[in-house]
N, C-alpha and C. Protein backbone atom coordinates (compact mmCIF):
# COMPACT_ATOMS: atom_id res chain seq x y z
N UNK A 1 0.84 -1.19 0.00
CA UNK A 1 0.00 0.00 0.00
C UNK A 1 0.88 1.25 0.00
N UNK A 2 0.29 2.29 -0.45
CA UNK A 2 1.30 3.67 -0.63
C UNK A 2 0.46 4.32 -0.11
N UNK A 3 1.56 5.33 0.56
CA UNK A 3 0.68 6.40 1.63
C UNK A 3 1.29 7.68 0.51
N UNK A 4 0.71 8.57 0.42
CA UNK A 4 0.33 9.84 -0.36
C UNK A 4 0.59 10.74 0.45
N UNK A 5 1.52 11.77 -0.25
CA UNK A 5 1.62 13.51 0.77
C UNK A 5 1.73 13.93 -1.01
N UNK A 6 0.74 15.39 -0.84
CA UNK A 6 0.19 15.83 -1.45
C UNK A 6 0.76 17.33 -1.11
N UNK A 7 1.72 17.99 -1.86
CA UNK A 7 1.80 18.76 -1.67
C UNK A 7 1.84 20.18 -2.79
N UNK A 8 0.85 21.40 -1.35
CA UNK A 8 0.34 22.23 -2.59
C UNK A 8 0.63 23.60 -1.72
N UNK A 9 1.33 24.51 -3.39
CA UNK A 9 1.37 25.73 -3.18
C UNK A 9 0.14 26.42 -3.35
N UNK A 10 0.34 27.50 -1.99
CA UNK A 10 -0.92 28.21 -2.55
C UNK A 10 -1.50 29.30 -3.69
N UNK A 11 -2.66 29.51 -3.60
CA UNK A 11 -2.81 30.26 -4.60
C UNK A 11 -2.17 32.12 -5.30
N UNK A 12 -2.26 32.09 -6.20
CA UNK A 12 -1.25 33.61 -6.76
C UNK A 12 -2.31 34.16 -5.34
N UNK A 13 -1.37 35.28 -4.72
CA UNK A 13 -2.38 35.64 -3.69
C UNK A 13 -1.58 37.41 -3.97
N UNK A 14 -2.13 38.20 -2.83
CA UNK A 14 -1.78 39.72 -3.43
C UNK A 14 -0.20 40.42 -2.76
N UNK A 15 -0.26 39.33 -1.85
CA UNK A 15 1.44 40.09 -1.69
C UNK A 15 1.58 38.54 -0.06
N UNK A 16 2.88 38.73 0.31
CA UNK A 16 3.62 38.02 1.17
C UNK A 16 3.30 38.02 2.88
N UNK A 17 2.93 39.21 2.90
CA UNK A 17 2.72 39.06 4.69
C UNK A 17 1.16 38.51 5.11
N UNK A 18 0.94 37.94 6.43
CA UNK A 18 0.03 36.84 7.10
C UNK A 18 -0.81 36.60 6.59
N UNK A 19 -1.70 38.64 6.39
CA UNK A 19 -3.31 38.54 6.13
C UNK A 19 -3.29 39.03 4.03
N UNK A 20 -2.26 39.05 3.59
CA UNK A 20 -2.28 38.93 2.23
C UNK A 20 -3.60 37.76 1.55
N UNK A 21 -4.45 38.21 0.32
CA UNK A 21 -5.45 37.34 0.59
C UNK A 21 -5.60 36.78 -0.97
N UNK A 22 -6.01 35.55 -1.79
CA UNK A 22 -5.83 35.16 -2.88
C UNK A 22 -6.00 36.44 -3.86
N UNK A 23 -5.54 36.11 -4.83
CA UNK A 23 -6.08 37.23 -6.19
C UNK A 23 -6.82 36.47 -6.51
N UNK A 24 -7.71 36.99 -7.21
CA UNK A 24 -9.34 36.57 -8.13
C UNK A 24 -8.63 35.12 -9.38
N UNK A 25 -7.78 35.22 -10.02
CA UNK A 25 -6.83 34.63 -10.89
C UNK A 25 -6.12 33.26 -10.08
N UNK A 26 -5.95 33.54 -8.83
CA UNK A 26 -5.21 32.60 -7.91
C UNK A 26 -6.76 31.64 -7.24
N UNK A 27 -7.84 32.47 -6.87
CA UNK A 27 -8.77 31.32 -6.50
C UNK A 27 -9.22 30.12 -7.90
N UNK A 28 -9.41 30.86 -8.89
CA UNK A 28 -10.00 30.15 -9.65
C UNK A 28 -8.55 29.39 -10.75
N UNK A 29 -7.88 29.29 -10.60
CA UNK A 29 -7.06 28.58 -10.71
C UNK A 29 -6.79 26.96 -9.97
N UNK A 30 -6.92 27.64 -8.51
CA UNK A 30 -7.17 26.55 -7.53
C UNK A 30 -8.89 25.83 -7.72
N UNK A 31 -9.63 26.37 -7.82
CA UNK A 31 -11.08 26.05 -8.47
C UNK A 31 -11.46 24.92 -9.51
N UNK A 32 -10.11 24.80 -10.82
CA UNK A 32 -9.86 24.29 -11.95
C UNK A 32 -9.30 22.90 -11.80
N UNK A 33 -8.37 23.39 -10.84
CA UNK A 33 -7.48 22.21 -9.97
C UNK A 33 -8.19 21.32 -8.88
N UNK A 34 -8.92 21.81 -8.23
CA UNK A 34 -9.85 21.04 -7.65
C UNK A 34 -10.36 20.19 -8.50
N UNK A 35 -11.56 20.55 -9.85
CA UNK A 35 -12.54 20.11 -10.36
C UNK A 35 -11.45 18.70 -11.24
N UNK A 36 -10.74 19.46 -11.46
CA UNK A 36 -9.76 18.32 -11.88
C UNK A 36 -9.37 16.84 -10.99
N UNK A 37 -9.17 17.30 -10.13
CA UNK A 37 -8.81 16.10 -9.13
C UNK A 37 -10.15 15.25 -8.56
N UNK A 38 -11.06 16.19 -8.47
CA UNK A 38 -12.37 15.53 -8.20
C UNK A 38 -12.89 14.62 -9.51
N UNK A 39 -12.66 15.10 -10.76
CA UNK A 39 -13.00 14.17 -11.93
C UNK A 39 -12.45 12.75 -12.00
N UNK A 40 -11.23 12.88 -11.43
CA UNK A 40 -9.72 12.01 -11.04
C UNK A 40 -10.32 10.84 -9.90
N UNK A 41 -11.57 11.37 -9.04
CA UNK A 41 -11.98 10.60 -8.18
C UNK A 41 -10.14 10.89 -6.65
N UNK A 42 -9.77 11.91 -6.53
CA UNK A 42 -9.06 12.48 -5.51
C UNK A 42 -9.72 12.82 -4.06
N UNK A 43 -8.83 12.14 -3.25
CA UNK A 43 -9.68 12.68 -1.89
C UNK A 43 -8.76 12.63 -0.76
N UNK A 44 -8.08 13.65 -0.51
CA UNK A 44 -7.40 13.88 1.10
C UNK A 44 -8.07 13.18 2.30
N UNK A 45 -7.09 12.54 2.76
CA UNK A 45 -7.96 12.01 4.28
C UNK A 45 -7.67 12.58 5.30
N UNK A 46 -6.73 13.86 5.05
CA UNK A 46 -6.10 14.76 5.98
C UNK A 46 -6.03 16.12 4.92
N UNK A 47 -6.33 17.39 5.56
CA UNK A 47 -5.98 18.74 4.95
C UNK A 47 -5.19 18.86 6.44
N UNK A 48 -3.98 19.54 5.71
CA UNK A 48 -2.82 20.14 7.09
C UNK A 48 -2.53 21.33 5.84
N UNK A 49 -2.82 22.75 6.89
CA UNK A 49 -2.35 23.96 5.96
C UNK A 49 -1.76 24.98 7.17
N UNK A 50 -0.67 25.98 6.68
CA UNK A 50 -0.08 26.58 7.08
C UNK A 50 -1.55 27.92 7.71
N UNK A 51 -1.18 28.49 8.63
CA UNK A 51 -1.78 29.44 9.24
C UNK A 51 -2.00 30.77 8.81
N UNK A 52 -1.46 31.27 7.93
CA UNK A 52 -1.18 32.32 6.70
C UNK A 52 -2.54 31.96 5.83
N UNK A 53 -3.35 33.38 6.27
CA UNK A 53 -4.64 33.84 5.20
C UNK A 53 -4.52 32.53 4.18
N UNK A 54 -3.44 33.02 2.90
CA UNK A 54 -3.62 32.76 2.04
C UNK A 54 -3.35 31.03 1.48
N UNK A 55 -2.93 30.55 2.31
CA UNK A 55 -2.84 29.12 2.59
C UNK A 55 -4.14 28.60 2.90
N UNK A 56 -4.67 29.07 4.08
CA UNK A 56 -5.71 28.97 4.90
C UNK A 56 -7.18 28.75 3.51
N UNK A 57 -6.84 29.59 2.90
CA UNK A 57 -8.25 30.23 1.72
C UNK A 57 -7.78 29.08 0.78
N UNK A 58 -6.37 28.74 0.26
CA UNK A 58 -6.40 27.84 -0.74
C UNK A 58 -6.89 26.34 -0.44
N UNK A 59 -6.61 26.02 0.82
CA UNK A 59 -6.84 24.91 1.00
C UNK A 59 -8.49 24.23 1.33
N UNK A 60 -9.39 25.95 1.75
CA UNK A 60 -10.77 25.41 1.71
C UNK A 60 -10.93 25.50 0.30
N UNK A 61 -10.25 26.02 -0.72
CA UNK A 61 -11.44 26.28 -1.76
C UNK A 61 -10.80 24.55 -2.57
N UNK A 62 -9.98 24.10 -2.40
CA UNK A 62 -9.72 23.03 -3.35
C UNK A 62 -10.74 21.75 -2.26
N UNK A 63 -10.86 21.76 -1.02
CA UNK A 63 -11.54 20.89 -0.07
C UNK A 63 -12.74 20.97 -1.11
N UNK A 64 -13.28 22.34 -1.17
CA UNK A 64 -14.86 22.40 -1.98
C UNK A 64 -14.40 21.56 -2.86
N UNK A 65 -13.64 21.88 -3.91
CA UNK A 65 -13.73 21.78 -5.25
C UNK A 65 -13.75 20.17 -5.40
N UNK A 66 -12.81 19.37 -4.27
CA UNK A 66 -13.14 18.12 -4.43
C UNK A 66 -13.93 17.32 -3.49
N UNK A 67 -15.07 18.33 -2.70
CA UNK A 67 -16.12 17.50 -1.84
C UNK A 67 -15.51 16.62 -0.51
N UNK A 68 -14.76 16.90 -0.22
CA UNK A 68 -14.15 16.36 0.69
C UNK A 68 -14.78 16.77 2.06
N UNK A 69 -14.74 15.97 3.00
CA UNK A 69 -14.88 16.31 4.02
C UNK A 69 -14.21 16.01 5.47
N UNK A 70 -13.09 16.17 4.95
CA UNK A 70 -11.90 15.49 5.69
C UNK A 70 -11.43 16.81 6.88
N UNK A 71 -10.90 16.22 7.63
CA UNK A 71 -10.66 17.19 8.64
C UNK A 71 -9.31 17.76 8.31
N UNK A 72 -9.75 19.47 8.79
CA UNK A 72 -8.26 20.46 8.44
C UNK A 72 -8.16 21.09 9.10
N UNK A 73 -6.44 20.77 9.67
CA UNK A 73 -5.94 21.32 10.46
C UNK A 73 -4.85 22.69 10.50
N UNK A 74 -4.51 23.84 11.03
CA UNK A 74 -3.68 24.81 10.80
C UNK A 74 -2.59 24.38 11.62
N UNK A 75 -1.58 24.58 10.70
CA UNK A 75 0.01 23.71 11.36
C UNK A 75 1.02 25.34 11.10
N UNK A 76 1.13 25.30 12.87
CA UNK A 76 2.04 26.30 12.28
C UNK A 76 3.63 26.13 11.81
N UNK A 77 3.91 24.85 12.15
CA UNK A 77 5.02 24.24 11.54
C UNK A 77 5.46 24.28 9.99
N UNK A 78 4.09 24.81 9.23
CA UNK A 78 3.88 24.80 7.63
C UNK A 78 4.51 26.17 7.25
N UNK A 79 4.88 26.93 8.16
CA UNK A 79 5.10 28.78 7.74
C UNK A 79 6.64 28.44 6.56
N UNK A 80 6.92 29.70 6.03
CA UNK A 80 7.66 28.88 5.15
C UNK A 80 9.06 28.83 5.07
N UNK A 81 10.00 29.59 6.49
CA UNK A 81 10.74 29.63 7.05
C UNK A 81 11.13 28.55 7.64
N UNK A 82 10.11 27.38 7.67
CA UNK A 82 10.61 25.92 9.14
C UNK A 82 11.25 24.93 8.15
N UNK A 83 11.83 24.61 9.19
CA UNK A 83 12.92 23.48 8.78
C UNK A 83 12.26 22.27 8.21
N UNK A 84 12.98 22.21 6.72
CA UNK A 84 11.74 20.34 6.47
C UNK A 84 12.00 19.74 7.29
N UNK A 85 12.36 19.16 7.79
CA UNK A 85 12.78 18.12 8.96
C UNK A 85 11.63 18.12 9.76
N UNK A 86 11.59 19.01 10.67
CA UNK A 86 10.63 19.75 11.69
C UNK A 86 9.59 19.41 10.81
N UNK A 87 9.15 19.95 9.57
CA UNK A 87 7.85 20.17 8.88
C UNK A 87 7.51 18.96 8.82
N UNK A 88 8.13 18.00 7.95
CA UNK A 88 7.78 16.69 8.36
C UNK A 88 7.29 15.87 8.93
N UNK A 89 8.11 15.99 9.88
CA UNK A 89 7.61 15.15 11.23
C UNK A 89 6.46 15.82 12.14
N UNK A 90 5.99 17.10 11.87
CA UNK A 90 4.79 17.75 12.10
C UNK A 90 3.43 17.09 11.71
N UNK A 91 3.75 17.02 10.10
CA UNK A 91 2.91 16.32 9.25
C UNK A 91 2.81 15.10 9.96
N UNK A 92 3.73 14.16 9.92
CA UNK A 92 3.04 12.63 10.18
C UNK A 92 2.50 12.69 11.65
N UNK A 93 3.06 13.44 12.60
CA UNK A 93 2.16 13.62 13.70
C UNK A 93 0.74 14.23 13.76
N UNK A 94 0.23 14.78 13.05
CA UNK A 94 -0.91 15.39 12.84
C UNK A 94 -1.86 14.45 12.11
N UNK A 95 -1.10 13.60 11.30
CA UNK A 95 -2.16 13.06 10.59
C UNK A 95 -1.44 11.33 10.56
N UNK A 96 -1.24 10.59 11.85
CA UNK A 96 -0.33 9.22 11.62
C UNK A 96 -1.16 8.30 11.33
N UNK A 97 -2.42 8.42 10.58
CA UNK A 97 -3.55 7.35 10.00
C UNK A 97 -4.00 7.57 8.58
N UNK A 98 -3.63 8.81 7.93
CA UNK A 98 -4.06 9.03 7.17
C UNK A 98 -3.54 8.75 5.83
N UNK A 99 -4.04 7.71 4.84
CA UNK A 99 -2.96 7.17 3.59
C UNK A 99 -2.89 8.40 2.31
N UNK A 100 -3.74 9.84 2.39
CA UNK A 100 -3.34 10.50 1.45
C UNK A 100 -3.42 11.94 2.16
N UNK A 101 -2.37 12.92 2.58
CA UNK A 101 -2.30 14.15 3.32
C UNK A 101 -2.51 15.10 2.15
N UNK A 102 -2.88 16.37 2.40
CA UNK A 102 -3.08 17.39 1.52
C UNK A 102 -2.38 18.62 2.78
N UNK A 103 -1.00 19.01 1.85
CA UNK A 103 0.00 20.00 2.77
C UNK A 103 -0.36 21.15 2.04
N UNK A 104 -0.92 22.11 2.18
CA UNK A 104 -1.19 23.68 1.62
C UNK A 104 -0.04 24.65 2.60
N UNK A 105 0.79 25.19 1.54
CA UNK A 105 1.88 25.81 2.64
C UNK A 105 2.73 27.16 1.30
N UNK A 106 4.05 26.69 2.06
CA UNK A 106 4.38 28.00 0.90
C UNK A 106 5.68 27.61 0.18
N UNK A 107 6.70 28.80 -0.53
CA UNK A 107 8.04 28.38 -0.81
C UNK A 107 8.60 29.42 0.33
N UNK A 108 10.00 29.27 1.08
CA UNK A 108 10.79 28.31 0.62
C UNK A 108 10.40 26.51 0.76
N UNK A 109 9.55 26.36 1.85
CA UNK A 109 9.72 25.16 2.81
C UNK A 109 9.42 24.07 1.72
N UNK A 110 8.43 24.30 0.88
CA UNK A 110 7.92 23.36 -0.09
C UNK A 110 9.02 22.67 -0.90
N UNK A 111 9.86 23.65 -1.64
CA UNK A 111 10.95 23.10 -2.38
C UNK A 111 11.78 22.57 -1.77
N UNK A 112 12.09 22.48 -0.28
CA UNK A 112 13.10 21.81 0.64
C UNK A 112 12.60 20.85 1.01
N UNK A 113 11.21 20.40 1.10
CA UNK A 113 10.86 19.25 1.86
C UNK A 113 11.09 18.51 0.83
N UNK A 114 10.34 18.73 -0.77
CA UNK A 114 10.83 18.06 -1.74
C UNK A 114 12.16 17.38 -1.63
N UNK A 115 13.05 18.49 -1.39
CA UNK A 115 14.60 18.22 -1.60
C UNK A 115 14.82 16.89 -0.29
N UNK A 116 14.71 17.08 0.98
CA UNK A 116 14.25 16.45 1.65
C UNK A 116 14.18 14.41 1.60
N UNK A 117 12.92 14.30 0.94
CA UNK A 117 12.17 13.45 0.03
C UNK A 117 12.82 12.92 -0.49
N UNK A 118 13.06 13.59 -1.69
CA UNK A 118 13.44 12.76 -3.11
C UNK A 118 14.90 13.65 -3.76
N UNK A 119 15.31 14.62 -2.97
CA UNK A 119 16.54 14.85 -3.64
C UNK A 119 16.25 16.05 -5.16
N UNK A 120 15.04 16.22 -4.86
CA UNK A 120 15.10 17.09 -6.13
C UNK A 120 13.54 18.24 -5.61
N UNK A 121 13.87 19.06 -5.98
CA UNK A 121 13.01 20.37 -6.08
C UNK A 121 12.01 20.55 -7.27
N UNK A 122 11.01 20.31 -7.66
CA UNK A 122 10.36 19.93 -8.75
C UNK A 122 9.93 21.12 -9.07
N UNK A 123 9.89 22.47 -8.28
CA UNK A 123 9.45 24.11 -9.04
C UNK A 123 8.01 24.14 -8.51
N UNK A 124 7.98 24.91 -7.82
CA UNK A 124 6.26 25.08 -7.07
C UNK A 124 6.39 26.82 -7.06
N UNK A 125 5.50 26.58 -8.38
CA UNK A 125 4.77 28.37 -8.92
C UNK A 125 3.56 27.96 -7.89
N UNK A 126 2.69 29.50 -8.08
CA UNK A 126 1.01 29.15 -6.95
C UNK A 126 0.45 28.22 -7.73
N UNK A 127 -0.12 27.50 -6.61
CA UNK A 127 -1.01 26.40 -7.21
C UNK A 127 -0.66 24.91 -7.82
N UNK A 128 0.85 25.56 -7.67
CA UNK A 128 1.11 23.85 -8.08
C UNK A 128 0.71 22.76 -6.98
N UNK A 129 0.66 21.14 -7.45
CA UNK A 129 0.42 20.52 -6.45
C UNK A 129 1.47 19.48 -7.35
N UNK A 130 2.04 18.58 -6.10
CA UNK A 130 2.98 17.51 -6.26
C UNK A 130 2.91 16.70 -5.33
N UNK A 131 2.58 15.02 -5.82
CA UNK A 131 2.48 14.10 -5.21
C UNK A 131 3.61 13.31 -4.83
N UNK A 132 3.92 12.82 -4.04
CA UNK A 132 5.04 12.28 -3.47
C UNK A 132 4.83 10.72 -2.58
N UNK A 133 4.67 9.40 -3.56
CA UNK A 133 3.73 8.63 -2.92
C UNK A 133 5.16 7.44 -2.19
N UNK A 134 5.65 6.96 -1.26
CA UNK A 134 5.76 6.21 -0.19
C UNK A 134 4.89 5.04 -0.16
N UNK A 135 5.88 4.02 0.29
CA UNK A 135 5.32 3.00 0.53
C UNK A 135 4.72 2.94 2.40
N UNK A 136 3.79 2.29 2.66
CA UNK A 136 3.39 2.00 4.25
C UNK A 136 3.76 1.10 4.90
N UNK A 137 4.75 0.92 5.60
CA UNK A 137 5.27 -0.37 6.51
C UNK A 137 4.30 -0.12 7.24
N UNK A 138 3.10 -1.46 7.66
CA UNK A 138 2.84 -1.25 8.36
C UNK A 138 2.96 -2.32 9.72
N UNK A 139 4.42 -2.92 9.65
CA UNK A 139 4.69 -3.73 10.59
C UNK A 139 5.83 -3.02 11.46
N UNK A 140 6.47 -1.92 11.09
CA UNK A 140 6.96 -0.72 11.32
C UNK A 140 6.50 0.43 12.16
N UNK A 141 5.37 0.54 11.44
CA UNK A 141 4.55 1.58 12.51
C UNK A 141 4.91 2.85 12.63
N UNK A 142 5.23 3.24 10.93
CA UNK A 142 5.55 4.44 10.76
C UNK A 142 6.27 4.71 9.37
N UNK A 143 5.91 5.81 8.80
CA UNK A 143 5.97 6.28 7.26
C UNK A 143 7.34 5.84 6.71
N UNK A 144 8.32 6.39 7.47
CA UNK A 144 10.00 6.77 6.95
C UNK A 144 9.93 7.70 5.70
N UNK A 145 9.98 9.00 6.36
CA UNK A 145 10.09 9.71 4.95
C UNK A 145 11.19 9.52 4.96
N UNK A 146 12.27 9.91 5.51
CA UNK A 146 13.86 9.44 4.92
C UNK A 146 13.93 8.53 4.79
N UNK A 147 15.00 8.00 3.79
CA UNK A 147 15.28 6.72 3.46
C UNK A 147 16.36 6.27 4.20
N UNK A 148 17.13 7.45 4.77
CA UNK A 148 18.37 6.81 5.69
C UNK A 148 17.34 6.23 7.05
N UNK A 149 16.49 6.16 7.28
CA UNK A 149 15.62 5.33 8.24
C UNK A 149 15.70 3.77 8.13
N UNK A 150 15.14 3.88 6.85
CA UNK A 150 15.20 2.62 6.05
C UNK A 150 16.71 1.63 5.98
N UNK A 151 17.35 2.33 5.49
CA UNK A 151 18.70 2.37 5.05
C UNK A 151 19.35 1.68 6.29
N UNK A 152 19.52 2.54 7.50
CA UNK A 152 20.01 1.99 8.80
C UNK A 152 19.12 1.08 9.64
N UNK A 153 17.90 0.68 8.85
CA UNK A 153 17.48 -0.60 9.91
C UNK A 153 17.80 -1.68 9.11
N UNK A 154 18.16 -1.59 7.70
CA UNK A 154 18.33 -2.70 7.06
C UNK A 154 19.87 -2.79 7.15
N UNK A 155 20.93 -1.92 7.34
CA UNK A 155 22.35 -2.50 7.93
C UNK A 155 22.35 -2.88 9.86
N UNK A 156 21.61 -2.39 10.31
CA UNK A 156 21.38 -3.08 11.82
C UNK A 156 21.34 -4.57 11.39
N UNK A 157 19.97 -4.60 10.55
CA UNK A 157 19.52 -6.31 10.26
C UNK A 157 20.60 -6.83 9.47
N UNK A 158 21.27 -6.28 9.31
CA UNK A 158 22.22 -7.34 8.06
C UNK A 158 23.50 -7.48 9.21
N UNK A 159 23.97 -6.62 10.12
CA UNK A 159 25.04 -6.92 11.07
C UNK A 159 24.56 -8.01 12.00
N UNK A 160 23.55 -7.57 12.40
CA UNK A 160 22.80 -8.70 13.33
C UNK A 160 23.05 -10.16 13.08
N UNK A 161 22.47 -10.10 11.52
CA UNK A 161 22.45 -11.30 10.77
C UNK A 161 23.70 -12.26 10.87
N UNK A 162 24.68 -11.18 10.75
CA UNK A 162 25.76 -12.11 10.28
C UNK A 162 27.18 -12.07 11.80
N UNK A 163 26.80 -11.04 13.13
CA UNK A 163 26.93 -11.96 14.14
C UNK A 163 26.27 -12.78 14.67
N UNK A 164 25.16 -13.11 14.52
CA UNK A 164 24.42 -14.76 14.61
C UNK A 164 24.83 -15.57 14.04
N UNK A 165 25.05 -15.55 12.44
CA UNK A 165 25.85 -16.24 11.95
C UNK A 165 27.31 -16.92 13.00
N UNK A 166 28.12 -15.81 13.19
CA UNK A 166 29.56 -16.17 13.89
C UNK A 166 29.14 -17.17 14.94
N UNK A 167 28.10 -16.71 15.83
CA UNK A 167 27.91 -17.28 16.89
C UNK A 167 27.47 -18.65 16.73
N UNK A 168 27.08 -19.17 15.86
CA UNK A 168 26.34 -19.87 15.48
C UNK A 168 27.96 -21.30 15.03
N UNK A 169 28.61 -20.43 14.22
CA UNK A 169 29.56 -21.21 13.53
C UNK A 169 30.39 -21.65 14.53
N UNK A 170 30.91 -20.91 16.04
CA UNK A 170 31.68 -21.23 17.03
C UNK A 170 30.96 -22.25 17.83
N UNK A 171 29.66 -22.79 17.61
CA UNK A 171 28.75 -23.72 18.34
C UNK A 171 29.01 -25.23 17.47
N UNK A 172 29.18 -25.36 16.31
CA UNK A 172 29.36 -26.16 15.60
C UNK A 172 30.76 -26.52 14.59
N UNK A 173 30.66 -27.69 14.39
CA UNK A 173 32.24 -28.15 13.70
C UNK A 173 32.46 -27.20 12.82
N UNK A 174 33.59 -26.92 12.49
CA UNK A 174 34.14 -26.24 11.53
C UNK A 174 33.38 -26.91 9.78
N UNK A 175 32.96 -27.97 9.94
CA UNK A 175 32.85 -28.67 8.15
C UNK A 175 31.31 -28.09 8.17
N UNK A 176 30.76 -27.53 9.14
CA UNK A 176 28.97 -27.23 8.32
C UNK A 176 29.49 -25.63 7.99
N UNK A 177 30.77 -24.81 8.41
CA UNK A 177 30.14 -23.67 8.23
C UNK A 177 29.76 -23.32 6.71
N UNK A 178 30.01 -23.67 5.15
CA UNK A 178 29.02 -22.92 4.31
C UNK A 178 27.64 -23.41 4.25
N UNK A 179 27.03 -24.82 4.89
CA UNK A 179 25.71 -24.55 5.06
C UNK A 179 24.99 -23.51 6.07
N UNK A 180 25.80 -22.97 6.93
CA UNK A 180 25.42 -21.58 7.63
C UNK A 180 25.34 -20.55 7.06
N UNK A 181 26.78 -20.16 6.84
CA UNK A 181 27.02 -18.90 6.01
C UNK A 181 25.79 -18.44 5.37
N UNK A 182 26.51 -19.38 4.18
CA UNK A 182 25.32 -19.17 2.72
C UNK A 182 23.70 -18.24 3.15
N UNK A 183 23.31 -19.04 4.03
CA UNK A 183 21.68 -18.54 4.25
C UNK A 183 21.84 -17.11 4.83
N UNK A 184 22.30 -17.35 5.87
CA UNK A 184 22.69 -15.73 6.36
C UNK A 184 22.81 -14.55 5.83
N UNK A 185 24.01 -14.84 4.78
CA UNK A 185 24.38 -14.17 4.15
C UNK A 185 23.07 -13.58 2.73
N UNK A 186 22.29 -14.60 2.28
CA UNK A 186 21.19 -14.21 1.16
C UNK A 186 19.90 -13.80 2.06
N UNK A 187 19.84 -13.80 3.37
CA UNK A 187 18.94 -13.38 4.67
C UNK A 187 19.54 -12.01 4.78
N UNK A 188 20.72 -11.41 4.75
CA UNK A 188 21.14 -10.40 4.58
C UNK A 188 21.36 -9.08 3.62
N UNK A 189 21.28 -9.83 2.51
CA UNK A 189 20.86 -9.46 1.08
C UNK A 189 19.76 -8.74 0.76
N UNK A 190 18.69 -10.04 1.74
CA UNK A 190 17.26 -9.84 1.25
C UNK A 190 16.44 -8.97 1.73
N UNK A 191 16.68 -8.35 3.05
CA UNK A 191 16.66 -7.20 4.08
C UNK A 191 17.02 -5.72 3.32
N UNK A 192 17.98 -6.13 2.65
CA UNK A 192 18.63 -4.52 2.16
C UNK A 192 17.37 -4.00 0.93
N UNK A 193 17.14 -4.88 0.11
CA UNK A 193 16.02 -4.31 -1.20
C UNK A 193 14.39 -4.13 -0.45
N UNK A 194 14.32 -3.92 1.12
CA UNK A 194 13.17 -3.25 1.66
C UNK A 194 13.50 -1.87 1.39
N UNK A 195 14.04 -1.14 0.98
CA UNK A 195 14.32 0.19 0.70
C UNK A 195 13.94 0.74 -0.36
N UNK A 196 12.48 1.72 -0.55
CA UNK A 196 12.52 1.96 -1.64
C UNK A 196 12.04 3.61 -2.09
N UNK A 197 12.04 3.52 -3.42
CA UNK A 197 12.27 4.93 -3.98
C UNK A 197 10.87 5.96 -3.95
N UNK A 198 10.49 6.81 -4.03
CA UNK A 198 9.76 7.65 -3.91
C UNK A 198 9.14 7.61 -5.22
N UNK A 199 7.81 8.23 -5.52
CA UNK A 199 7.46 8.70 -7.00
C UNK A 199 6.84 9.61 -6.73
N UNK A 200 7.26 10.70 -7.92
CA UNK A 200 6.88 12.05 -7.52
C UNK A 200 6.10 12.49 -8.95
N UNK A 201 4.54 12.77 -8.90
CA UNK A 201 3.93 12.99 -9.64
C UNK A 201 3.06 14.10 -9.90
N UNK A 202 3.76 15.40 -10.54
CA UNK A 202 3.74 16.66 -10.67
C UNK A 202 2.34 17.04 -10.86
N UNK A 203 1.65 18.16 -10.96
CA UNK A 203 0.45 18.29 -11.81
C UNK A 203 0.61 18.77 -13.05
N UNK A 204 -0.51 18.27 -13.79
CA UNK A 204 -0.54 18.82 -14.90
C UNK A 204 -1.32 19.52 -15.26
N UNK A 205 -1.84 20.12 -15.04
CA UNK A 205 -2.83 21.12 -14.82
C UNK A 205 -2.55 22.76 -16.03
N UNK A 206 -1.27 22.86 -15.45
CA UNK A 206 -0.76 23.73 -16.32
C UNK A 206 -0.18 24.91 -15.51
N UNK A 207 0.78 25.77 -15.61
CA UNK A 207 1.61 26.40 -14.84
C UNK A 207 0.97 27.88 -14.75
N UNK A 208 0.51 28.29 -13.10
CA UNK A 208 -0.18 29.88 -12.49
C UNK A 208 1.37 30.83 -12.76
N UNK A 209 0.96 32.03 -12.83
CA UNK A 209 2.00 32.78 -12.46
C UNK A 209 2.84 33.14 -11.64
N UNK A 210 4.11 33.36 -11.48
CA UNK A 210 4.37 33.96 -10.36
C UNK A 210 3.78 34.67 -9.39
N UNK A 211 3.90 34.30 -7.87
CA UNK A 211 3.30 35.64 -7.31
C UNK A 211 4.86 36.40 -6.69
């Protein structure tokens, strides 16, 4: 199963500080984008939006646009100064059940969490939205947006592996150890390809203006 973070700039709005409020061009943009995703059969099981007017306004009007009725929360962790890291781990705390999040926030933070993620900054004009879909461990009991998460439980398990192995070989004659080894060692192998890659699926919608 893949868990979904959904992330969206807000709309062209009229200038940068708190109570700055969409432009007429920036709602119905987001309006278009909604109706789109709702055609798509799209549905957030979480809205998390930054506390800033204009965040605040983008993220009810795309809720309309795709009928949703999912609960939304104001994160002030979303402002666009916070650290992805921080932002992150905001997100999965706010919403640790939910398999598709809808993040309404701003730049810089957007293009860093990306970076974050997947190592690449994909360009978030207003209104873009970018999907970023993850797999769900759910024997884990938790997302791993980093992959060095991943990464270092599968070299724990592979060291583990192969001092059991040792221990194992000092218990018995020296002539069984490659029927030991061997398994261990492809038990160790097989641990490491739980690690996997992100897919990041832009909108197409078509590109708002600068604000």
């Amino acid at each position: 199963m893949l868990r979904v973070l959904a992330l969206l700039r807000h709309g062209l709005a009229s200038g940068q500080d708190a109570d700055a409020r969409l432009q007429p061009e920036g709602e119905a943009y987001l309006r278009r984008l909604g109706a789109k995703l709702e055609r798509e059969g799209w549905r957030p099981d979480a809205i998390l939006a930054s506390p800033l007017l204009r965040a605040q306004d983008s993220a009810a009007i795309v809720a309309a646009a795709v009928g949703t009725e999912a609960p939304r929360q104001s994160l002030p962790s979303l402002l666009p100064e916070t650290d992805p890291e921080v932002a992150l781990e905001a997100v999965v705390a706010a919403a640790p059940l939910a398999n598709c999040i809808l993040v309404v926030a701003h730049m810089p933070l957007l293009g860093r969490m990306t970076q974050e993620l997947i190592g690449d900054d994909p360009g978030f004009s207003p209104g873009t939205l970018v999907e970023i879909a993850r797999p769900w461990f759910d024997d884990l009991g938790k997302w791993g947006w980093h992959d060095w998460d991943f990464v270092t439980m599968s070299r724990w398990l592979t060291v583990t592996g192969v001092v059991v192995a040792l221990v194992l070989l000092v218990a018995i004659s020296f002539s069984d150890w490659v029927e030991l080894l061997f398994p261990a060692w492809i038990l160790a192998l097989s641990i490491d390809i739980l690690v996997a890659s992100p897919k990041v699926s832009p909108d197409s919608t078509g590109t708002a203006p600068q604000s």
